[in-house]
C-alpha atoms as a PDB file:
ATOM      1  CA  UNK A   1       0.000   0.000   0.000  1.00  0.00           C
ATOM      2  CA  UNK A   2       1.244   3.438  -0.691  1.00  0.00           C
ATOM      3  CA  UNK A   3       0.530   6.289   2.123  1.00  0.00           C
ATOM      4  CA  UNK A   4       1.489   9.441   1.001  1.00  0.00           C
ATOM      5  CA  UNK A   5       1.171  12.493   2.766  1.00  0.00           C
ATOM      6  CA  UNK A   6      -0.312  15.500   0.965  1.00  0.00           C
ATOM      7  CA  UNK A   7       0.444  19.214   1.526  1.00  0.00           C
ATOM      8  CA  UNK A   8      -1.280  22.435   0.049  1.00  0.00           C
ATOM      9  CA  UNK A   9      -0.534  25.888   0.377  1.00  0.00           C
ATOM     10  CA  UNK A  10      -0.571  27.256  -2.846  1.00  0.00           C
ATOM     11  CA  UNK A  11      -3.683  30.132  -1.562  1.00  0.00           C
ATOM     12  CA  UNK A  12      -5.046  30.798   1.216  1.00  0.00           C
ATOM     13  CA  UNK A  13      -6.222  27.293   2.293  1.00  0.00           C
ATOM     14  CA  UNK A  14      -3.546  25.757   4.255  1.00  0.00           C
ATOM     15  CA  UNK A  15      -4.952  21.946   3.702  1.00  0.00           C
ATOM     16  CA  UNK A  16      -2.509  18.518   4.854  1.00  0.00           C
ATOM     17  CA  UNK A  17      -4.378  15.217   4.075  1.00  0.00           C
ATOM     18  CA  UNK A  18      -3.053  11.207   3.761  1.00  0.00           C
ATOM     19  CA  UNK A  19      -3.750   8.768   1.117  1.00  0.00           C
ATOM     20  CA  UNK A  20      -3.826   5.284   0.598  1.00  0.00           C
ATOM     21  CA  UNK A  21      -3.477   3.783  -2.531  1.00  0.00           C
ATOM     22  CA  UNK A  22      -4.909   6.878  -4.256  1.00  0.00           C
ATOM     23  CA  UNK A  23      -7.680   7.773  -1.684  1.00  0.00           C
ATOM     24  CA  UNK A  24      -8.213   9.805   0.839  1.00  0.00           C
ATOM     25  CA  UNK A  25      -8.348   8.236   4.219  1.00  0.00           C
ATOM     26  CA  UNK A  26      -8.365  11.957   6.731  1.00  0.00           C
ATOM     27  CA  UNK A  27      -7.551  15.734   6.107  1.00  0.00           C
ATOM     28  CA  UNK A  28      -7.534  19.229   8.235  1.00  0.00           C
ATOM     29  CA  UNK A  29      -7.607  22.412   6.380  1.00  0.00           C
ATOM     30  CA  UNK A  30      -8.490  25.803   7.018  1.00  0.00           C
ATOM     31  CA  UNK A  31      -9.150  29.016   5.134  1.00  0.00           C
ATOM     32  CA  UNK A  32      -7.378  32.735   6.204  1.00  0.00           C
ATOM     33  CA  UNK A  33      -4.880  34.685   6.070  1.00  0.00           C
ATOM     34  CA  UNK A  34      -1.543  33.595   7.109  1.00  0.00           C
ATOM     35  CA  UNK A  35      -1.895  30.384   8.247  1.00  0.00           C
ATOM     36  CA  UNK A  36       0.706  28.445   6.916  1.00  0.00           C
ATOM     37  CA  UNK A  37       3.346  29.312   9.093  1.00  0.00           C
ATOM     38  CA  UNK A  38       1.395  28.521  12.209  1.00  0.00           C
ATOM     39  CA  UNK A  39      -0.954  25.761  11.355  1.00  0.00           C
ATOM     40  CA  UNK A  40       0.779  23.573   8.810  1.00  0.00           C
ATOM     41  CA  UNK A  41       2.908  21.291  11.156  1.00  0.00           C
ATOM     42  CA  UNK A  42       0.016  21.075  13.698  1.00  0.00           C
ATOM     43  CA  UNK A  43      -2.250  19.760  10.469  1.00  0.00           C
ATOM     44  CA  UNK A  44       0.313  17.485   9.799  1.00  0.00           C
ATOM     45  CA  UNK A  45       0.299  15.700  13.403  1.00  0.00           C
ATOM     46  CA  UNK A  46      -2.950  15.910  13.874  1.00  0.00           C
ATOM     47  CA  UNK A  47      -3.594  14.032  10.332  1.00  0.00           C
ATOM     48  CA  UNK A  48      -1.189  11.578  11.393  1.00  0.00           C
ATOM     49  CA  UNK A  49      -2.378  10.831  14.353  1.00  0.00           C
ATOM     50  CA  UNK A  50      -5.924  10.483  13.600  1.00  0.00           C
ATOM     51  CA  UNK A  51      -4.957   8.388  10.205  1.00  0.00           C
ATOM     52  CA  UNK A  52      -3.309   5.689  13.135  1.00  0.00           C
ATOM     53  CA  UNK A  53      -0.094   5.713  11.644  1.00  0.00           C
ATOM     54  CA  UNK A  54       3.362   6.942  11.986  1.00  0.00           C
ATOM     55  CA  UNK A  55       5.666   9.268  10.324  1.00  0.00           C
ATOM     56  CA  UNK A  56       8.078   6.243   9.425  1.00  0.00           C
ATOM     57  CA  UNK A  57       4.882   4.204   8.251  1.00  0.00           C
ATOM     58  CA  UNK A  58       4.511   6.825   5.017  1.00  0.00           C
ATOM     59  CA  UNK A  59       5.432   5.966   1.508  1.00  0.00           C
ATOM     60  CA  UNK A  60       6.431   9.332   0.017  1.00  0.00           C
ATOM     61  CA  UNK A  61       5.269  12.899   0.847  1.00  0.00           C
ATOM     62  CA  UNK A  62       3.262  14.853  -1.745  1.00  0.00           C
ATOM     63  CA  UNK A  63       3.570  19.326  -1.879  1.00  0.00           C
ATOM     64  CA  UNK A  64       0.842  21.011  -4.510  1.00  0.00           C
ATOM     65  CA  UNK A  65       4.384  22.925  -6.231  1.00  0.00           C
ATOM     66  CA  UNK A  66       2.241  26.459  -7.453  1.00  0.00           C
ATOM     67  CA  UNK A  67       2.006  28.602  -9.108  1.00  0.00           C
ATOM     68  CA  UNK A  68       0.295  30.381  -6.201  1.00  0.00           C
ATOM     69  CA  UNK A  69       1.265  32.649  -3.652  1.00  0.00           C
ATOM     70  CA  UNK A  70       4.953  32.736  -3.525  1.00  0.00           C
ATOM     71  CA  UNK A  71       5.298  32.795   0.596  1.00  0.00           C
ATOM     72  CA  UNK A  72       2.933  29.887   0.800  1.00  0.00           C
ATOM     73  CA  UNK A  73       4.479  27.662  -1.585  1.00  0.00           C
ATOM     74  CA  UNK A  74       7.722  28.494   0.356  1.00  0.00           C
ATOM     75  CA  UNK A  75       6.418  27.237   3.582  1.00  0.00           C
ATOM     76  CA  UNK A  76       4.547  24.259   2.044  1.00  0.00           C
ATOM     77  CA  UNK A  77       7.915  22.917   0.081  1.00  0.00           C
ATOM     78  CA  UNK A  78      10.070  23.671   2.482  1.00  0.00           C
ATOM     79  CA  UNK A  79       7.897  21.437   5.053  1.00  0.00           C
ATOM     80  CA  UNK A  80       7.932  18.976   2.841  1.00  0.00           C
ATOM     81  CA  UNK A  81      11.395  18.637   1.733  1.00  0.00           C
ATOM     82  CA  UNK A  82      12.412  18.331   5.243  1.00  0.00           C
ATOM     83  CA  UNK A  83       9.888  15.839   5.699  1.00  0.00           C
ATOM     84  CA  UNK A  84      11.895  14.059   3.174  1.00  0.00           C
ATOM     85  CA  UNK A  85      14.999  14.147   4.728  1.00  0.00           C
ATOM     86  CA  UNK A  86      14.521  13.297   7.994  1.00  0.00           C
ATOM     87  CA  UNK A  87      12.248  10.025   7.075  1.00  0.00           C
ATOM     88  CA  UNK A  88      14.338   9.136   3.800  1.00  0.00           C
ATOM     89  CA  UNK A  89      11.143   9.185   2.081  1.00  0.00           C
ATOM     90  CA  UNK A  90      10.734  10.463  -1.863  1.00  0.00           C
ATOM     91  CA  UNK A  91       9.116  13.880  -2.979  1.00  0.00           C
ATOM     92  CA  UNK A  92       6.243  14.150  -5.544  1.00  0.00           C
ATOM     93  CA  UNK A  93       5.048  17.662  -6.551  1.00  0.00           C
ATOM     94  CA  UNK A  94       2.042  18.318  -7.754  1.00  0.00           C
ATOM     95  CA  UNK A  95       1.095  21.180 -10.141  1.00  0.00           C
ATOM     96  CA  UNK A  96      -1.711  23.288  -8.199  1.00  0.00           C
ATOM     97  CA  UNK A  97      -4.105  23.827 -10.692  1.00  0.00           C
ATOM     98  CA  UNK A  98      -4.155  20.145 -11.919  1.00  0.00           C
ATOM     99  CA  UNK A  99      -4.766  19.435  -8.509  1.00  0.00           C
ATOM    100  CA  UNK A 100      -7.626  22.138  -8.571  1.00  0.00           C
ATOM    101  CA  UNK A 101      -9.575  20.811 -11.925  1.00  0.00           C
ATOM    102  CA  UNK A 102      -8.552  17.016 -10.254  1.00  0.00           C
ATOM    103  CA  UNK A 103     -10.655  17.599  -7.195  1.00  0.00           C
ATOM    104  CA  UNK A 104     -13.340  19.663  -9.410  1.00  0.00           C
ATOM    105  CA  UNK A 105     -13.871  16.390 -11.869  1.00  0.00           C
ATOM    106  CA  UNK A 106     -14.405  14.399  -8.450  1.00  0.00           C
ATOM    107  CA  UNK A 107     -16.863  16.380  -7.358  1.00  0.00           C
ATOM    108  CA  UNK A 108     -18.382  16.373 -11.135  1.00  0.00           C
ATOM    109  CA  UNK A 109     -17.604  13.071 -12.692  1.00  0.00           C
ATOM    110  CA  UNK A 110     -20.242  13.726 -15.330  1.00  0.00           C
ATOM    111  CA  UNK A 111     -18.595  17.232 -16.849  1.00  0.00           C
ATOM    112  CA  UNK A 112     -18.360  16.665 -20.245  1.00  0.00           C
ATOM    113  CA  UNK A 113     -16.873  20.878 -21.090  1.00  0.00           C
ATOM    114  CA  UNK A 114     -13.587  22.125 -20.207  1.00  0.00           C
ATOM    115  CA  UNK A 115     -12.579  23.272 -16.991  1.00  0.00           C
ATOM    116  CA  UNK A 116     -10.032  26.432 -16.155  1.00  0.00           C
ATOM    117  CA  UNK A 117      -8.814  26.720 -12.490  1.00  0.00           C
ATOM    118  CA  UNK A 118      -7.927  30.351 -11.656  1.00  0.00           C
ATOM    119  CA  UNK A 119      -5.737  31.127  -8.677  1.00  0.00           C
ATOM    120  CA  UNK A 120      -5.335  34.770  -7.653  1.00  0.00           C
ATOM    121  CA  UNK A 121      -2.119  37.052  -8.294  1.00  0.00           C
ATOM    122  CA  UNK A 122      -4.021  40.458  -7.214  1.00  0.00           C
ATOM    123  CA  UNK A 123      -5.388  43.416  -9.888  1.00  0.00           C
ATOM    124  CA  UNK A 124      -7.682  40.998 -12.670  1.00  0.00           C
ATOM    125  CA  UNK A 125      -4.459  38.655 -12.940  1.00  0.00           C
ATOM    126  CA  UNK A 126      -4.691  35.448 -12.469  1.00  0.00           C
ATOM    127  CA  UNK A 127      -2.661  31.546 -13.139  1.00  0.00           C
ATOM    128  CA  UNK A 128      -4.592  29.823 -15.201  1.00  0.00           C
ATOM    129  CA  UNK A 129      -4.995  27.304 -17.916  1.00  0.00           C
ATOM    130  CA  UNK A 130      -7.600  24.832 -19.474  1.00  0.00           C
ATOM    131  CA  UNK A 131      -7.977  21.569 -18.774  1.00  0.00           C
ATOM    132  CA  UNK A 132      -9.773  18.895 -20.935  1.00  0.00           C
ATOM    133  CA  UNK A 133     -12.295  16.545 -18.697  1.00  0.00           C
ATOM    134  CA  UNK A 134      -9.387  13.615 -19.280  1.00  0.00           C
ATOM    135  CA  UNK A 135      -6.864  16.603 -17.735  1.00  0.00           C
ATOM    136  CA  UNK A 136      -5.240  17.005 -21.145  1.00  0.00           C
ATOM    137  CA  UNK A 137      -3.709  20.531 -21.116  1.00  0.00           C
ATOM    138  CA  UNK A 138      -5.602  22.306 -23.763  1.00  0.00           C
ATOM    139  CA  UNK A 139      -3.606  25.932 -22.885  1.00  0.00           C
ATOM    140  CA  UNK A 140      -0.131  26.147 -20.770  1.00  0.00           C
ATOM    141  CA  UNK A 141      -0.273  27.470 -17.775  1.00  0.00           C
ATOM    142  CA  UNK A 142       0.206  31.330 -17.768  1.00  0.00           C
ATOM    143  CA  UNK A 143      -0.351  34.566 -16.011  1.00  0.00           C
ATOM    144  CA  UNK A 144      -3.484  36.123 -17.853  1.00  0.00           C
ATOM    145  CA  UNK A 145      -4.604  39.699 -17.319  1.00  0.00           C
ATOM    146  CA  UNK A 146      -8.344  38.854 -17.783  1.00  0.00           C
ATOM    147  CA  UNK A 147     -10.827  40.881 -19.842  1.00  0.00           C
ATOM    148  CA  UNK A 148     -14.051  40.978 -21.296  1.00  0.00           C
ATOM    149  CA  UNK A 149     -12.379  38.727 -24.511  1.00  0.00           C
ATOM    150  CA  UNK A 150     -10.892  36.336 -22.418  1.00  0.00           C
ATOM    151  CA  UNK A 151     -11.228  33.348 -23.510  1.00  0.00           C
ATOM    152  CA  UNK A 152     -13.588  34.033 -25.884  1.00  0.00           C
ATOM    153  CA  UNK A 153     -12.419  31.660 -28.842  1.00  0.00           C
ATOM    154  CA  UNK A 154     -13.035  28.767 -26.487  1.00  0.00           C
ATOM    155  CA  UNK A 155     -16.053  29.766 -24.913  1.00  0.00           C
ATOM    156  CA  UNK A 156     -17.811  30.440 -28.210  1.00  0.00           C
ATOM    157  CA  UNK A 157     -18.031  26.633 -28.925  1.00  0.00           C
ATOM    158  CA  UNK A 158     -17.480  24.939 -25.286  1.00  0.00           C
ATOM    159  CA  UNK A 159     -19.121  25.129 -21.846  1.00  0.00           C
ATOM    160  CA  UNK A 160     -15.979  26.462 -19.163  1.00  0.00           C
ATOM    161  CA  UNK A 161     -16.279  26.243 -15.399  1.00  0.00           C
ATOM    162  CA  UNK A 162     -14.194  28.296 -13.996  1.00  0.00           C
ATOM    163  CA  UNK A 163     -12.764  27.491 -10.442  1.00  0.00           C
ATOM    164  CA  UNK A 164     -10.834  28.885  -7.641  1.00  0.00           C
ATOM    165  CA  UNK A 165     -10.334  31.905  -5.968  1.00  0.00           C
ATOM    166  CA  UNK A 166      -9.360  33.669  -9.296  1.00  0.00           C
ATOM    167  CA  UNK A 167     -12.625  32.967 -10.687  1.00  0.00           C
ATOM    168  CA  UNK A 168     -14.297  34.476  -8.057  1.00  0.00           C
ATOM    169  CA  UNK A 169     -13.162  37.813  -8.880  1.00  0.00           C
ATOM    170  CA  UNK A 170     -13.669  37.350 -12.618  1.00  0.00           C
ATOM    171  CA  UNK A 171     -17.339  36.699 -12.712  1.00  0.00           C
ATOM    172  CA  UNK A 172     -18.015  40.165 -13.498  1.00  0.00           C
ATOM    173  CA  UNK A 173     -16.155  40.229 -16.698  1.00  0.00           C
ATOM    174  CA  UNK A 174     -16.470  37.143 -18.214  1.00  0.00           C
ATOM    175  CA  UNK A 175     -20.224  36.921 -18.646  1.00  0.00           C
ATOM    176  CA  UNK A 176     -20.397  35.098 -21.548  1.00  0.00           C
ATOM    177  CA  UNK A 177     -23.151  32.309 -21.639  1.00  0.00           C
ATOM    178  CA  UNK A 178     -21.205  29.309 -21.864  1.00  0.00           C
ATOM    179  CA  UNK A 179     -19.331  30.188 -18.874  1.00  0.00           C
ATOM    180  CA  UNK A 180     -19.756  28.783 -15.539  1.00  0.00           C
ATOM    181  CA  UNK A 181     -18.523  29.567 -11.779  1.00  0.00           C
ATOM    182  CA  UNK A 182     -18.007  27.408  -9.427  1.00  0.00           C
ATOM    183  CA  UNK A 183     -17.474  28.947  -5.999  1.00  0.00           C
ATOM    184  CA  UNK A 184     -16.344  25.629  -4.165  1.00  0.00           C
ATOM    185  CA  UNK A 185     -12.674  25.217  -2.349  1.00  0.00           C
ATOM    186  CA  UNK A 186     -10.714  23.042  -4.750  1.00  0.00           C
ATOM    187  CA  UNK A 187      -7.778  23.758  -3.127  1.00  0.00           C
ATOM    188  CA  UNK A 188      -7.576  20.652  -0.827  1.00  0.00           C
ATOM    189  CA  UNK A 189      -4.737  18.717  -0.120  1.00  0.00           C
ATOM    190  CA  UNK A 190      -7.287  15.838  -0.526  1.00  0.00           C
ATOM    191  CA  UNK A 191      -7.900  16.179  -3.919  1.00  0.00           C
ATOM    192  CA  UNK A 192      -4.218  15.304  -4.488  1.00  0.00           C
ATOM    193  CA  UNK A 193      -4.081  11.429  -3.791  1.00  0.00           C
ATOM    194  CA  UNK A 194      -5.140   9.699  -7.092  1.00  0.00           C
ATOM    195  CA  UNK A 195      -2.493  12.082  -8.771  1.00  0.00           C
ATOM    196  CA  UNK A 196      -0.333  11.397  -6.040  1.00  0.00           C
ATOM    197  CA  UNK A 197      -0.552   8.083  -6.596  1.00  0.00           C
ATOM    198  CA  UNK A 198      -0.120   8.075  -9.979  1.00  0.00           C
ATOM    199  CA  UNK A 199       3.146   9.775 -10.131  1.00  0.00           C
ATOM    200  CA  UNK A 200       4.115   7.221  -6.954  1.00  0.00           C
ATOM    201  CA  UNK A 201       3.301   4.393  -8.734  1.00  0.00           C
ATOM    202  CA  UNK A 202       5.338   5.712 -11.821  1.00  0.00           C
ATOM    203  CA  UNK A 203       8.052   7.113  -9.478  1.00  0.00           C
ATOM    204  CA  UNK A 204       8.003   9.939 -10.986  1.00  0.00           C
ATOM    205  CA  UNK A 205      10.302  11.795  -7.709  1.00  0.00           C
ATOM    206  CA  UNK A 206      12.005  15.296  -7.175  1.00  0.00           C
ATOM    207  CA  UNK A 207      15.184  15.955  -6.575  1.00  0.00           C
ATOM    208  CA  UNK A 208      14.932  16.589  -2.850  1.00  0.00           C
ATOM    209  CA  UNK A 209      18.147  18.866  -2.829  1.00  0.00           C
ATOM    210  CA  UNK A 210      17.114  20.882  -5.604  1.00  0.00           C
ATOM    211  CA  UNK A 211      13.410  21.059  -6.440  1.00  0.00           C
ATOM    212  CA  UNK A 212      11.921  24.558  -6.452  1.00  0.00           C
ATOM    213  CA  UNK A 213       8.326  25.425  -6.141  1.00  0.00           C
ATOM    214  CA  UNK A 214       6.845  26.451  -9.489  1.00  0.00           C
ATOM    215  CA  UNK A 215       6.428  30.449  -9.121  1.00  0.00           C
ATOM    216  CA  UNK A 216       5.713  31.643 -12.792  1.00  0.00           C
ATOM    217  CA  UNK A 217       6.060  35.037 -11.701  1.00  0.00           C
ATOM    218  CA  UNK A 218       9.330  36.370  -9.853  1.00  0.00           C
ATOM    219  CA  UNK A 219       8.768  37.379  -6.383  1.00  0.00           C
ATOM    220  CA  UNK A 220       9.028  41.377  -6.375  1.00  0.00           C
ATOM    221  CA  UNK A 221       9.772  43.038  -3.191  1.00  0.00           C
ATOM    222  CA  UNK A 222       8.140  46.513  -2.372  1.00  0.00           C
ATOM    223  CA  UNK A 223       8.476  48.910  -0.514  1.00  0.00           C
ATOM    224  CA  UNK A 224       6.053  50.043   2.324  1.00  0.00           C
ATOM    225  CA  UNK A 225       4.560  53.448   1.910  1.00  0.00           C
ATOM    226  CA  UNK A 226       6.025  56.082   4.090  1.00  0.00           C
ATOM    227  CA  UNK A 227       4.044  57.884   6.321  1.00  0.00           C
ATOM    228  CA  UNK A 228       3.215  61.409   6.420  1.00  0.00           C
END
């Protein structure tokens, strides 16, 4: 059997959840601001503790590797990698937003149009890209200012649902008819295990040492305003 635990804290949601073979046997998440920091190793005990297992009893650890928010994905790989180390257990990563139109299609099995996970990165910018119902990658992932023509060559011939906290503030703009909203948290940790799994099964493994989440964008600092 193959227990892998699963990490996520690509957004907001800091979510940790264990797998067996592909499904998901207990999870803890919670939605906010700045919980990762705080929260994530207390997730992870209490998920293995109420999953009856121990650390050394785990197969591999999984980390949901972004895009996303670039301090979250530091804490979530960085947990994770040093999970690695000290149980001499393999890394799998995760891209978020397969993980986000993974967990939608659960919820869904009987979507037959495309589905576009959108995760924030502030103004009407978001990381997206399209997913086929099989998860074939119709568009790469990208940072997309979106607009009323977004996506317009696609929606004129295909129902999108649109997911994730990007979507959220996009509704406004894209109103066309064949798009759809969905308003649900796919960004659970327990949406990861069959693609966990997968990539277990296919040892498909990071480089512990040198694996970097995926970013997209580079981190700019800025400066806080001065006061007057």
């Amino acid at each position: 059997m193959a227990k892998i635990l699963q990490i996520e804290t690509a957004t907001q949601v800091c979510s940790v959840a264990l797998s067996i073979d592909g499904k998901t046997i207990t999870f803890k998440e919670e939605i906010g601001q700045n919980l990762h920091a705080s929260n994530l190793t207390l997730f992870i005990e209490e998920v293995i503790e109420t999953s009856g297992l121990k650390y050394q009893d785990l197969d591999a650890i999984a980390v949901s590797k972004g895009p996303g928010s670039y301090t979250g994905l530091r804490i979530g790989v960085s947990t994770a990698k040093g999970l690695c180390y000290a149980l001499d257990k393999p890394l799998i990563a995760i891209e978020t937003l397969k993980m986000m139109a993974a967990g939608f299609l659960f919820e869904n099995p009987s979507c037959s149009g495309l589905i576009c996970p959108m995760i924030d990165a502030r103004r009407m910018e978001v990381y997206t890209t399209i997913f086929d119902p099989e998860l074939n990658v119709l568009e790469p992932t990208s940072a997309k200012i979106i607009d009323e023509t977004s996506f317009a060559d696609l929606l004129a011939n295909n129902e999108i649902t649109f997911l994730g906290d990007g979507a959220t503030k996009c509704a406004e703009t894209i109103t066309h008819s064949n798009a759809i909203f969905d308003n649900a948290n796919f960004n659970s940790a327990s949406y990861m295990s069959k693609l966990a799994y997968k990539a277990y099964e296919q040892a498909i493994f990071e480089d512990v040492a040198y694996f970097e989440p995926f970013y997209l964008k580079d981190f700019v600092v800025t400066q806080p305003k001065k006061k007057i």
